[in-house]
N, C-alpha and C. Protein backbone atom coordinates (compact mmCIF):
# COMPACT_ATOMS: atom_id res chain seq x y z
N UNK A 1 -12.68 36.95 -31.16
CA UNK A 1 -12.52 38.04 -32.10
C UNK A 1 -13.77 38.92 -32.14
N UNK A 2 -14.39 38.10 -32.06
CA UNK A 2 -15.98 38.97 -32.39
C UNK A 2 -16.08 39.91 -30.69
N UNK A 3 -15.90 39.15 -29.79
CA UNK A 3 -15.82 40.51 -28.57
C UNK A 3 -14.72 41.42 -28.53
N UNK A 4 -13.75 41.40 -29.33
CA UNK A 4 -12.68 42.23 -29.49
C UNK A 4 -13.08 43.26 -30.20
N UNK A 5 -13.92 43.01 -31.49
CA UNK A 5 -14.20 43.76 -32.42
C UNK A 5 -15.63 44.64 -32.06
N UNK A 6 -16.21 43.92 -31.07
CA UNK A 6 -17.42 44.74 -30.16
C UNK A 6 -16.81 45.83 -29.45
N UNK A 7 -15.85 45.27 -28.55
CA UNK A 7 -15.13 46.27 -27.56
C UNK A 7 -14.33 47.49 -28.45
N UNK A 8 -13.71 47.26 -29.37
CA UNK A 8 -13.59 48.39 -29.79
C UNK A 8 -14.29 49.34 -30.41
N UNK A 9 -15.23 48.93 -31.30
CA UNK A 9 -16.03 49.49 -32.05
C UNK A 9 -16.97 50.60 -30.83
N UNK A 10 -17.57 49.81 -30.03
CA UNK A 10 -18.33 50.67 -28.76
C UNK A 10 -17.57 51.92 -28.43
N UNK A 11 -16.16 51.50 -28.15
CA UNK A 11 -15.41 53.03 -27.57
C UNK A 11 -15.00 53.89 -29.04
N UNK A 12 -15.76 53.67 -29.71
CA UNK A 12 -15.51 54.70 -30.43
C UNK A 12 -16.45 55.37 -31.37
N UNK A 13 -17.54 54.80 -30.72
CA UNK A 13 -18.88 55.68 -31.77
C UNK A 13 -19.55 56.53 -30.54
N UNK A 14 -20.75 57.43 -30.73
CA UNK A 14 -21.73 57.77 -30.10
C UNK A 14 -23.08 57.10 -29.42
N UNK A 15 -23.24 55.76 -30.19
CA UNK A 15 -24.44 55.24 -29.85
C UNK A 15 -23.81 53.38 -29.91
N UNK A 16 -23.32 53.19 -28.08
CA UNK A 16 -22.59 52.08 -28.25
C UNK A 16 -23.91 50.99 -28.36
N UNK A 17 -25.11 51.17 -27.80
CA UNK A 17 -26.44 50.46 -27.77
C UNK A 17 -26.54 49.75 -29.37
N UNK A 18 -25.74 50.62 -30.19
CA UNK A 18 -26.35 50.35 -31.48
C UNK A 18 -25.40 49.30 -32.50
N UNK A 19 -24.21 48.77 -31.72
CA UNK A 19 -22.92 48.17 -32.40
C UNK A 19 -23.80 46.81 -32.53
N UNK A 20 -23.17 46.23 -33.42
CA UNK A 20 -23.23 44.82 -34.13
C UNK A 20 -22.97 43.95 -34.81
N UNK A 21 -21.93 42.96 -33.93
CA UNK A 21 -20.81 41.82 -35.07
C UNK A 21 -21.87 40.67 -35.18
N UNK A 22 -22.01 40.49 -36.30
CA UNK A 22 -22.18 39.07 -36.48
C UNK A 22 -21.02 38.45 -37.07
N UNK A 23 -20.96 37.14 -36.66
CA UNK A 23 -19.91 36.13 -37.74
C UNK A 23 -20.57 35.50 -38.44
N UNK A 24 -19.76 35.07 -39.79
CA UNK A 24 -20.40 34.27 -41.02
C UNK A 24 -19.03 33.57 -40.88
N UNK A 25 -19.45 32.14 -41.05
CA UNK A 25 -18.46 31.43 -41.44
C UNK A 25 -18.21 30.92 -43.18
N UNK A 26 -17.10 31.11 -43.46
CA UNK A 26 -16.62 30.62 -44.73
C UNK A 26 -15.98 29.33 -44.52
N UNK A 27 -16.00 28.95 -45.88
CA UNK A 27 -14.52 27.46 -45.66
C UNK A 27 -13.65 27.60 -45.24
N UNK A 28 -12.53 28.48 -45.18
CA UNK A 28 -11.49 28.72 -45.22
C UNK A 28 -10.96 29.76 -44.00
N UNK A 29 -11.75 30.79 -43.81
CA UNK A 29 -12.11 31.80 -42.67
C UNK A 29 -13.68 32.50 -42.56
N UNK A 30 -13.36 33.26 -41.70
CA UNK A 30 -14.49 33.56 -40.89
C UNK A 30 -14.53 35.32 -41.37
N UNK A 31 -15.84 35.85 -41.43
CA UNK A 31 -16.27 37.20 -41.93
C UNK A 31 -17.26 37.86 -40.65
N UNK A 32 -16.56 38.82 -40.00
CA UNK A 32 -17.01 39.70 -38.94
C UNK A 32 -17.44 41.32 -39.42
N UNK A 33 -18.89 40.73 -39.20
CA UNK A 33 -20.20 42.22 -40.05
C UNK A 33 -20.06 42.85 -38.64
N UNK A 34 -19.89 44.41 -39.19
CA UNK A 34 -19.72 45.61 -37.82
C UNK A 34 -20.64 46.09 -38.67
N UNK A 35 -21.87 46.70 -37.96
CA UNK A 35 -22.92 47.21 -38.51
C UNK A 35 -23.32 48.50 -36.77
N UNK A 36 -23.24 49.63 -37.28
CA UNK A 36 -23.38 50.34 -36.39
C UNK A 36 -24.44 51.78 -36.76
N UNK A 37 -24.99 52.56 -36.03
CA UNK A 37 -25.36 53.51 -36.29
C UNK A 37 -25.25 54.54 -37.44
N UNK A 38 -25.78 54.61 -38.43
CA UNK A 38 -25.64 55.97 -39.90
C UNK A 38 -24.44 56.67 -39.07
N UNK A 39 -25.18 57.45 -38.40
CA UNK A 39 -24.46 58.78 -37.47
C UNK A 39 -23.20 58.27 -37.12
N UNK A 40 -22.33 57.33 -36.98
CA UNK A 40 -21.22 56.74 -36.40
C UNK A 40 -20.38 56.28 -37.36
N UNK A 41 -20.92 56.13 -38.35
CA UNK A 41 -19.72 55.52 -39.85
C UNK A 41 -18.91 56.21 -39.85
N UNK A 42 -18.61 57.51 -40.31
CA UNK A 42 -17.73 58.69 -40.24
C UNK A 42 -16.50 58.22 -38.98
N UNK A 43 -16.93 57.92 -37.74
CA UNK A 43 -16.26 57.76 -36.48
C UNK A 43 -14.98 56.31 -36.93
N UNK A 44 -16.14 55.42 -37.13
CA UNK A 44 -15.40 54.02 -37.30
C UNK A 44 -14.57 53.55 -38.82
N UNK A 45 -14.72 54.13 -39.21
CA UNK A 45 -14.55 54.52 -41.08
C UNK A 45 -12.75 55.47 -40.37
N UNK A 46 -13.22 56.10 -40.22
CA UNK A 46 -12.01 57.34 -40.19
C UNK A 46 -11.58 58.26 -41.47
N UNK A 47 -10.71 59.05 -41.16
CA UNK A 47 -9.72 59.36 -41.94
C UNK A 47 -8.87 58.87 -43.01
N UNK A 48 -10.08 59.25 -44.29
CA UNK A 48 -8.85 57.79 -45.33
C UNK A 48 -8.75 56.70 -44.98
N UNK A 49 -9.97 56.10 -44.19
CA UNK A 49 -9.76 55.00 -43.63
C UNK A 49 -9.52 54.61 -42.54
N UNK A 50 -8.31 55.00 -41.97
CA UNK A 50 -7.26 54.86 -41.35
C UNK A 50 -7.85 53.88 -40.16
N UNK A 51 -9.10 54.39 -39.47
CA UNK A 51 -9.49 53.46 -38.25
C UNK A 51 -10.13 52.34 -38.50
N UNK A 52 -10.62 52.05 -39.51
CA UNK A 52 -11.18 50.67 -40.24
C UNK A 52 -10.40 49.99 -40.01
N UNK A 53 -9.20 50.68 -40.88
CA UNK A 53 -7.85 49.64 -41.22
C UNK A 53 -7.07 49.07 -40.28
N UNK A 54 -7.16 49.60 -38.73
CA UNK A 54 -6.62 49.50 -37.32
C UNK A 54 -7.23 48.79 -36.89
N UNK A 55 -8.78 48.53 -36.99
CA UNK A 55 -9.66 47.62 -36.47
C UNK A 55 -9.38 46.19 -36.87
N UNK A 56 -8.86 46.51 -38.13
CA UNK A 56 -8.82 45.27 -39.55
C UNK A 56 -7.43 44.95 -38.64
N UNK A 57 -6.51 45.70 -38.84
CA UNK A 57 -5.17 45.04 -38.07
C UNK A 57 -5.28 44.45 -36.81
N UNK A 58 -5.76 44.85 -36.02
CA UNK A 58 -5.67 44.47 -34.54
C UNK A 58 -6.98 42.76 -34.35
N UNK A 59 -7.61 42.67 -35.47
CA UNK A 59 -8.54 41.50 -35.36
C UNK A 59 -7.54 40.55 -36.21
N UNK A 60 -7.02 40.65 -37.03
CA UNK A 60 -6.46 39.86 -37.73
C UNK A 60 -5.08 39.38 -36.83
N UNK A 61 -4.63 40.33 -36.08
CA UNK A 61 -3.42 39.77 -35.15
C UNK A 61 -3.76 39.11 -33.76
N UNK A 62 -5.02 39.11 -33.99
CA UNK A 62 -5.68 38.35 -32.92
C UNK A 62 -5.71 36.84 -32.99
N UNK A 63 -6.32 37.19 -34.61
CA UNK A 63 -6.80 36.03 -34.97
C UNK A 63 -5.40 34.94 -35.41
N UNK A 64 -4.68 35.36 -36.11
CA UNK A 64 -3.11 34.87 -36.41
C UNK A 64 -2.98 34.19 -35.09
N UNK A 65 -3.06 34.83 -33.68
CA UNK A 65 -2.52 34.34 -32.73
C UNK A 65 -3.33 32.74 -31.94
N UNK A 66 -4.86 33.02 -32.60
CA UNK A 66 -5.37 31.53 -32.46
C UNK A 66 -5.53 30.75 -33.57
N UNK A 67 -4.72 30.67 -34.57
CA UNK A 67 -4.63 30.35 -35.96
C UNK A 67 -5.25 30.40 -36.80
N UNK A 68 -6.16 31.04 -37.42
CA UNK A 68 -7.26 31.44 -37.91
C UNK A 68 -7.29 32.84 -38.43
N UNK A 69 -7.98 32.49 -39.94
CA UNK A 69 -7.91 34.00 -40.68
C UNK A 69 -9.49 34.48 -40.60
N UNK A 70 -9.48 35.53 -40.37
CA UNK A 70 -10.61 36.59 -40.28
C UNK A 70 -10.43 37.93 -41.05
N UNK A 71 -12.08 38.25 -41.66
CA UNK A 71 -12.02 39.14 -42.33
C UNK A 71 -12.99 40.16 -41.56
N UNK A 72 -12.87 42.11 -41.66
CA UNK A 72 -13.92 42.89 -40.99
C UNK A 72 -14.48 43.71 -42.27
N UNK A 73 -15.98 43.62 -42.29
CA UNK A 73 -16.56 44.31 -43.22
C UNK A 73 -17.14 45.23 -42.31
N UNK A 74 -17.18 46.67 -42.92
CA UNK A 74 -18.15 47.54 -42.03
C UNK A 74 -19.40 47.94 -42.78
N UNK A 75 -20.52 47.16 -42.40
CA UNK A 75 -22.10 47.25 -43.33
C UNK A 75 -22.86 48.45 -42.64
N UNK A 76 -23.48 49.39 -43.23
CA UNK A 76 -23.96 50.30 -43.00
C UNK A 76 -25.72 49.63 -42.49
């Protein structure tokens, strides 16, 4: 999950040098920090959201598929 959530995040900012998942594990599931460039929030953030929330979907149907719940925070 965490290279899924690298790989996308990179193709879609300006400064891919600058992307960064860490995982935190919880009891229950796991918490994936996207921490990227000031200048790039706007990019990965989107429209009302909208591309956060795609990022959020496409990790979580990842994760469903190796049984396991995951959460994406985007930390500035």
């Amino acid at each position: 999950m965490k290279e899924l959530l690298e790989y996308l995040a990179k193709a879609l900012v300006d400064h891919p040098n600058e992307v960064n998942v860490s995982l935190v594990e919880g009891e229950k599931s796991q918490i994936l920090e996207l921490r990227v460039n000031h200048a790039d929030m706007g990019k990965v953030i989107g429209k009302q959201g909208r591309i956060a929330q795609a990022l959020r979907t496409i990790v979580k149907a990842a994760a469903v598929k190796e049984g396991k719940k995951v959460m994406v925070e985007i930390i500035e």
